[in-house]
Protein backbone atom coordinates (compact mmCIF):
# COMPACT_ATOMS: atom_id res chain seq x y z
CA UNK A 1 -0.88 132.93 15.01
CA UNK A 2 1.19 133.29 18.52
CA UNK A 3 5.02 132.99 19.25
CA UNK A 4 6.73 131.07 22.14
CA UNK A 5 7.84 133.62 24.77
CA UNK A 6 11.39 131.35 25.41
CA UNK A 7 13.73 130.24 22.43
CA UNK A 8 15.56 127.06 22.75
CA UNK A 9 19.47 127.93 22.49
CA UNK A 10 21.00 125.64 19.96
CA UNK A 11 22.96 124.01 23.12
CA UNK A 12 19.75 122.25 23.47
CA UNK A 13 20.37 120.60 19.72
CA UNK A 14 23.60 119.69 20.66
CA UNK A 15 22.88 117.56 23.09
CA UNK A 16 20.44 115.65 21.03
CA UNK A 17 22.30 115.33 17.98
CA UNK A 18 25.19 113.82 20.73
CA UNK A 19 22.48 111.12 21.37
CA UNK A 20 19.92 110.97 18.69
CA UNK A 21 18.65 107.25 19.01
CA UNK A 22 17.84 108.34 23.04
CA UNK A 23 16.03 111.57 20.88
CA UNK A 24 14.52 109.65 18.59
CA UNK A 25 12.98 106.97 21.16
CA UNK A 26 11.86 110.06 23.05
CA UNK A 27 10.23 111.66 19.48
CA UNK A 28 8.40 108.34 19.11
CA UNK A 29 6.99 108.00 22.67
CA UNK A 30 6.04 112.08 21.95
CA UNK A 31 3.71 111.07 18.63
CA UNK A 32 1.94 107.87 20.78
CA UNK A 33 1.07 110.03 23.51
CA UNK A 34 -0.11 112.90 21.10
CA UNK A 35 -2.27 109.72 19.43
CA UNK A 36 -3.83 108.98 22.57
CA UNK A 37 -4.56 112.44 23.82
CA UNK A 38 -6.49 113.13 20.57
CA UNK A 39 -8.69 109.78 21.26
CA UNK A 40 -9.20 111.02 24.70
CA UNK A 41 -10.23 114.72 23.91
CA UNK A 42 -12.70 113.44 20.98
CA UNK A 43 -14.38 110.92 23.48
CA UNK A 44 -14.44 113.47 26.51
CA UNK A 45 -16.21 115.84 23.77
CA UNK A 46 -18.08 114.12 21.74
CA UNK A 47 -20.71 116.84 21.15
CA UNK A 48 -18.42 119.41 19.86
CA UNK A 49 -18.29 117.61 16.31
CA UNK A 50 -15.56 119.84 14.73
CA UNK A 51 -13.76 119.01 17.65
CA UNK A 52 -14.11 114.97 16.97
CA UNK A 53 -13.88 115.28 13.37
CA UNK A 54 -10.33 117.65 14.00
CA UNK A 55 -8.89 114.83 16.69
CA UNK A 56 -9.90 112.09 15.00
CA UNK A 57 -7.67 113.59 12.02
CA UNK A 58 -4.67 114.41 14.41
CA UNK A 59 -4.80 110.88 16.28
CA UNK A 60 -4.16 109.24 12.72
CA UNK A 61 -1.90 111.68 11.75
CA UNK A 62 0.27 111.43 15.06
CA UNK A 63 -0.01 107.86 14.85
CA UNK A 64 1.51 107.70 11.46
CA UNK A 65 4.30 109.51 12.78
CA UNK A 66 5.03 107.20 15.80
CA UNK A 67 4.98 104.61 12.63
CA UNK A 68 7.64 106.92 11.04
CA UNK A 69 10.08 107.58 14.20
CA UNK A 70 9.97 103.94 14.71
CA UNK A 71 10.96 103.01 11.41
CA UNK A 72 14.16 105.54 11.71
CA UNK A 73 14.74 103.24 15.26
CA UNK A 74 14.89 99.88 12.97
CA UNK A 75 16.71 101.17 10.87
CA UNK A 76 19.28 102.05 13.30
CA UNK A 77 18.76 98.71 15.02
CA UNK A 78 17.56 100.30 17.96
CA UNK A 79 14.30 99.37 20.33
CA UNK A 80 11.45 101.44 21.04
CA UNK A 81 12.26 102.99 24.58
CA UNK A 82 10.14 102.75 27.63
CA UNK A 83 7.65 105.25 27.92
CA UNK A 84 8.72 107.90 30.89
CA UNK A 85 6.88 110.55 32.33
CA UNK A 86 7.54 114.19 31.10
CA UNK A 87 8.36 116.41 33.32
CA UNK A 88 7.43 119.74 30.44
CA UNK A 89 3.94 117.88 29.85
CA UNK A 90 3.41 117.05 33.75
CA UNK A 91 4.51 120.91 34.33
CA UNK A 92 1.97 122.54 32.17
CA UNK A 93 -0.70 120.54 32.70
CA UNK A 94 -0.48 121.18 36.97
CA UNK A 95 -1.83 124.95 35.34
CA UNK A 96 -5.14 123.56 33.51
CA UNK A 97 -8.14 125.09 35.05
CA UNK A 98 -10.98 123.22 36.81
CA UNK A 99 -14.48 123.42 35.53
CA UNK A 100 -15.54 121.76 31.96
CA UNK A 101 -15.10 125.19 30.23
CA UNK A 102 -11.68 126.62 31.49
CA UNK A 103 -10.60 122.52 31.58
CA UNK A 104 -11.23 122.35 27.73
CA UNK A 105 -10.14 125.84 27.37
CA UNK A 106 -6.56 125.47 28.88
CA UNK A 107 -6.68 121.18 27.41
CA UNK A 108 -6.84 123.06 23.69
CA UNK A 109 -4.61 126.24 24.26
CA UNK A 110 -1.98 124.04 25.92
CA UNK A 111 -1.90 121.53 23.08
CA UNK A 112 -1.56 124.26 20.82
CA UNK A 113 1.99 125.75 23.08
CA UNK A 114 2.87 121.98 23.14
CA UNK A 115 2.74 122.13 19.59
CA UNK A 116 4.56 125.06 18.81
CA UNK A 117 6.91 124.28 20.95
CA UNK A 118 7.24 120.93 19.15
CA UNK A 119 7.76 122.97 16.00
CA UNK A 120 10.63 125.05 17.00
CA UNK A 121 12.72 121.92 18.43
CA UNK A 122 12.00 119.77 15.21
CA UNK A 123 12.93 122.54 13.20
CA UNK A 124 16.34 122.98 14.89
CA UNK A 125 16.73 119.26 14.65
CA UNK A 126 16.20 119.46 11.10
CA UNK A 127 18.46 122.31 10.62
CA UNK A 128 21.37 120.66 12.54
CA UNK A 129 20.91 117.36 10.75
CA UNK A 130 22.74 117.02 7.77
CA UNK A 131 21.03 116.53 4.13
CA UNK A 132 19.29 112.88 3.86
CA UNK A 133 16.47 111.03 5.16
CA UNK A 134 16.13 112.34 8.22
CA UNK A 135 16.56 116.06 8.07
CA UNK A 136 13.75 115.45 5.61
CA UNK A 137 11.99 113.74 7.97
CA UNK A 138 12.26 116.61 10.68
CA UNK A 139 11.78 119.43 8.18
CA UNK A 140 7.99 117.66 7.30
CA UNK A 141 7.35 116.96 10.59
CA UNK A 142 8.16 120.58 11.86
CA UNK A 143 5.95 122.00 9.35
CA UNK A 144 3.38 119.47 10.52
CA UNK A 145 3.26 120.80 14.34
CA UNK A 146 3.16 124.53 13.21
CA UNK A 147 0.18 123.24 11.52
CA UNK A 148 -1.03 121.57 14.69
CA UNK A 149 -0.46 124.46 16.92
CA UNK A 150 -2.73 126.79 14.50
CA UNK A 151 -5.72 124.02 14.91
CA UNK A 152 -6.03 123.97 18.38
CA UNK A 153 -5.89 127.44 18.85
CA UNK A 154 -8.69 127.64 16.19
CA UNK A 155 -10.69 125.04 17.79
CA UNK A 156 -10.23 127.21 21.11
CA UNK A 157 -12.13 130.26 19.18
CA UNK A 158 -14.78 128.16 18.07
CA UNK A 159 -16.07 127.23 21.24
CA UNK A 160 -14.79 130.29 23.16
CA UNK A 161 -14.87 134.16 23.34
CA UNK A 162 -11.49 135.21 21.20
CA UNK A 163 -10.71 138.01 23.84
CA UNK A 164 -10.68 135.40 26.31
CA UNK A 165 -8.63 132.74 24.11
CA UNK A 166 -6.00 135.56 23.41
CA UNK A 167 -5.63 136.33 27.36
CA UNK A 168 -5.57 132.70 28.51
CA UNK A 169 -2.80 132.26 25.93
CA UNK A 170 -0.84 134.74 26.75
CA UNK A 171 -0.69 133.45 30.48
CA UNK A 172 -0.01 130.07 29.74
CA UNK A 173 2.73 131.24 27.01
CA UNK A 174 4.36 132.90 29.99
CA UNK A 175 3.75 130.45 32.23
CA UNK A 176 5.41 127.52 29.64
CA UNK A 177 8.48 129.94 28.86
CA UNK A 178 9.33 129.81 32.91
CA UNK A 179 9.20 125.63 32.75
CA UNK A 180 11.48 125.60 29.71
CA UNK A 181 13.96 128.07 31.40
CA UNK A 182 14.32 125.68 34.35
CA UNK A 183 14.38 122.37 32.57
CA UNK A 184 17.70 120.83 32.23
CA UNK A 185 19.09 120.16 28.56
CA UNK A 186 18.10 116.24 27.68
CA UNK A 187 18.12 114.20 24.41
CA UNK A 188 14.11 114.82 24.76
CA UNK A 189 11.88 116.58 22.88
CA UNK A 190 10.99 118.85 26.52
């Protein structure tokens, strides 16, 4: 449906893969937050029903991946890290729009970059990983967020002229491509 404007150089997989519990405590913080922002978009909306009905789906969903990250953390007798701020998330949203319409606008198109952008990195963590469990694991969940990144974008033309989805996108593809360029290399998903 769109591409990312910046690639992540597979220097960014190597530092993860050098400390993959840090990643994976990172991952699982990632899914709870995506949880929660699905709650809080279907009860700041709760007129748009395909809306509700679509976040209600992608709260569970992201929820039953937090279960799954945390169960690769067990099993590598490590603790579920502290929840930090991120700086990627904190970047992109400083560009949402005031104003219900542009504010939902930018809330869905941004969730569908975050997504995609979620896609690319699992998928290079998948591809770097070698065959077991958890290159498994990141191969599902990669296809997962490209499916997430189609959804909000869809929900962004159902309540929205396309013309002005497609040219909102494009800016705030440009604009996230200039926050991953300048965001150091971490064992993070951002």
């Amino acid at each position: 449906m769109f591409e990312l404007k910046y690639h992540t150089p597979f220097e960014w997989t190597e530092v993860v893969l050098a400390d993959f519990e840090t990643f994976l405590q990172d991952h699982a913080a990632a899914e709870k937050k995506a949880s929660g922002m699905a709650m809080s978009m279907l009860s700041h909306y709760p007129d748009k029903r395909k809306l509700v009905k679509a976040m209600t789906d992608l709260a569970l969903e992201e929820l039953i991946h937090f279960k799954q990250v945390l169960k690769l953390l067990i099993e590598r007798d490590t603790n579920l890290g502290d929840d930090k701020k991120d700086p990627y998330i904190k970047q992109i949203r400083a560009h949402f729009r005031h104003g219900r319409d542009g504010f939902l606008m930018d809330r869905l198109l941004v969730g569908g970059v975050i997504e995609a952008r979620g896609h690319e990195r699992f998928s290079l963590v998948a591809e770097a990983l070698p065959e077991g469990k958890e290159k498994d694991f990141y191969v599902a969940i990669a296809k997962s967020e490209e499916k997430h990144k189609n959804l909000f974008v869809e929900l962004a033309y159902e309540y929205f002229d396309k013309q002005e989805v497609d040219e909102r996108l494009e800016e705030l593809l440009i604009i996230e491509a200039e926050i991953c360029k300048n965001i150091p290399f971490t064992a993070a998903l951002h």
